[in-house]
C-alpha atoms as a PDB file:
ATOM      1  CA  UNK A   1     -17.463   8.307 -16.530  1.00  0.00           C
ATOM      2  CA  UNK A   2     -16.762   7.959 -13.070  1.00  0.00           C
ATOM      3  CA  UNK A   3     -19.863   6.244 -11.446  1.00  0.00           C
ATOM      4  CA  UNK A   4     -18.903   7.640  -8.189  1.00  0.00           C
ATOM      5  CA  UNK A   5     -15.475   6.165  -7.579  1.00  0.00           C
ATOM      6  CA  UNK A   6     -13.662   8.155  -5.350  1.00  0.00           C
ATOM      7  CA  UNK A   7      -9.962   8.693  -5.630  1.00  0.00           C
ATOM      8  CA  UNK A   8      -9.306   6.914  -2.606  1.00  0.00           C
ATOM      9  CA  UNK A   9     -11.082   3.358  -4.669  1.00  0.00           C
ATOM     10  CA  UNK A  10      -8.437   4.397  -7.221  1.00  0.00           C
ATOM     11  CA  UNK A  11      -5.342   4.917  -5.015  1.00  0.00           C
ATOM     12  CA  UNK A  12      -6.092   1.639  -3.317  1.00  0.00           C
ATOM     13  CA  UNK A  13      -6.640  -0.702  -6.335  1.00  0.00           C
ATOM     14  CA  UNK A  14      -3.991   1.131  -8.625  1.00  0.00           C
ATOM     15  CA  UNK A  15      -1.533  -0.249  -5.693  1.00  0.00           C
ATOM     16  CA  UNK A  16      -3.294  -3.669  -5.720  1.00  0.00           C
ATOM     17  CA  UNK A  17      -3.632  -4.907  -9.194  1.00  0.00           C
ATOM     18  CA  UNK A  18      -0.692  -5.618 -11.739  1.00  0.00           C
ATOM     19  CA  UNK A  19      -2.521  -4.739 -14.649  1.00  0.00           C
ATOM     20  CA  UNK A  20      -4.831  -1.345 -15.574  1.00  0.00           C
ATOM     21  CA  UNK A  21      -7.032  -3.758 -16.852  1.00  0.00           C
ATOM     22  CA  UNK A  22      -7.537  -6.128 -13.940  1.00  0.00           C
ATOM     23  CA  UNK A  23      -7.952  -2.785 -11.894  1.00  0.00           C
ATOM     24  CA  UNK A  24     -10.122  -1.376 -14.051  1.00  0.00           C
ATOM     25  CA  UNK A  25     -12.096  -4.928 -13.987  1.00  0.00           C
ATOM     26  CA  UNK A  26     -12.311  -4.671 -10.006  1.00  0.00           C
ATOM     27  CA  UNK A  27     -13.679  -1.055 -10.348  1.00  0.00           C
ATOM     28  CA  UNK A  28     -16.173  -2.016 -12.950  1.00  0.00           C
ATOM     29  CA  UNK A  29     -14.952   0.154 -15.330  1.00  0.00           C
ATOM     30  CA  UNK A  30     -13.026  -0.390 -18.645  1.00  0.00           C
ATOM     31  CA  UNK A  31      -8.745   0.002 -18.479  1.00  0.00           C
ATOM     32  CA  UNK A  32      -9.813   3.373 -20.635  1.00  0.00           C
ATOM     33  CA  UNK A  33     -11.022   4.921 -18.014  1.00  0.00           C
ATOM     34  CA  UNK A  34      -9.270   3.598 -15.135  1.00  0.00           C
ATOM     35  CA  UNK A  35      -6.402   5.168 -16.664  1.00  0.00           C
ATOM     36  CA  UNK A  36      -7.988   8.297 -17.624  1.00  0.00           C
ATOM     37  CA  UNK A  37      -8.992   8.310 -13.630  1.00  0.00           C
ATOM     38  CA  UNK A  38      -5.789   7.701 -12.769  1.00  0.00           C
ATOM     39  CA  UNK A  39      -4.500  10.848 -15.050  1.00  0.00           C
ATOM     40  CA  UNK A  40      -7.092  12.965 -13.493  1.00  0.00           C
ATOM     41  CA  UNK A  41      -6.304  12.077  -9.684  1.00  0.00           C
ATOM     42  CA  UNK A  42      -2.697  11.660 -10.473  1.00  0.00           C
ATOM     43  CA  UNK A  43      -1.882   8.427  -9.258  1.00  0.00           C
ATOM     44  CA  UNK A  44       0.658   6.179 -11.030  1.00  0.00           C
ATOM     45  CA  UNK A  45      -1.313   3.086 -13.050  1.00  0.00           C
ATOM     46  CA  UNK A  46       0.157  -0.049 -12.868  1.00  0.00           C
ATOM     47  CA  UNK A  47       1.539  -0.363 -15.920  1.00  0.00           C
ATOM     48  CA  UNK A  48       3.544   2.954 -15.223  1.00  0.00           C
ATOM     49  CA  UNK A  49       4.697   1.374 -12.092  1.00  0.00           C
ATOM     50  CA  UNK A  50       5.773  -1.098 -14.253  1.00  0.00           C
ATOM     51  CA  UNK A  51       7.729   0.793 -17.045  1.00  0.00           C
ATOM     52  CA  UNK A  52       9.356   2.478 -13.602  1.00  0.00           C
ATOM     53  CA  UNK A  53      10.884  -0.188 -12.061  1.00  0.00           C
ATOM     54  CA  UNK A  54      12.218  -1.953 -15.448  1.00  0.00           C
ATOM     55  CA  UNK A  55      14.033   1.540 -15.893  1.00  0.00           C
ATOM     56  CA  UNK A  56      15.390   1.784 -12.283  1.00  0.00           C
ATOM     57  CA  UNK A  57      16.363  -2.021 -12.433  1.00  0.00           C
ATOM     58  CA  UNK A  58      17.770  -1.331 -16.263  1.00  0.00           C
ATOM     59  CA  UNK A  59      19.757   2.279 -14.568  1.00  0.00           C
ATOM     60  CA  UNK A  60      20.836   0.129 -11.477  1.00  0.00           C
ATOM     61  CA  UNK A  61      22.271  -2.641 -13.034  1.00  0.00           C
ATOM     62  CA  UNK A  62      24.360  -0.203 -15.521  1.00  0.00           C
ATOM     63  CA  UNK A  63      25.632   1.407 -12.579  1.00  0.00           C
ATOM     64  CA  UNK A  64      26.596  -1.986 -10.727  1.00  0.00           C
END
């Protein structure tokens, strides 16, 4: 599943990409796994980066 992508590869393109599937694109890989990697190593996909800032904007914005 893997093809020897470290979790370091992961880290680095889950912070680069906007999208799990253009950063499962850059790893080769399909958004599937790239977000069952992501799952495994714990690190936060980009699309759950996403959905986190939306909610803090949303929370901050209630508050304000």
């Amino acid at each position: 599943m893997d093809k020897g992508i470290t979790r370091e590869q992961v880290e680095r393109v889950a912070r680069i990409y906007n999208s799990n599937e253009d950063a499962g694109r850059a790893l080769g890989i399909q958004m599937r796994s790239f977000s069952r990697l992501c799952r495994t190593y714990q690190i936060e996909t980009p699309y759950a980066r996403r959905r986190r800032r939306r909610e803090n904007a949303r929370q901050a914005a209630d508050e304000g």
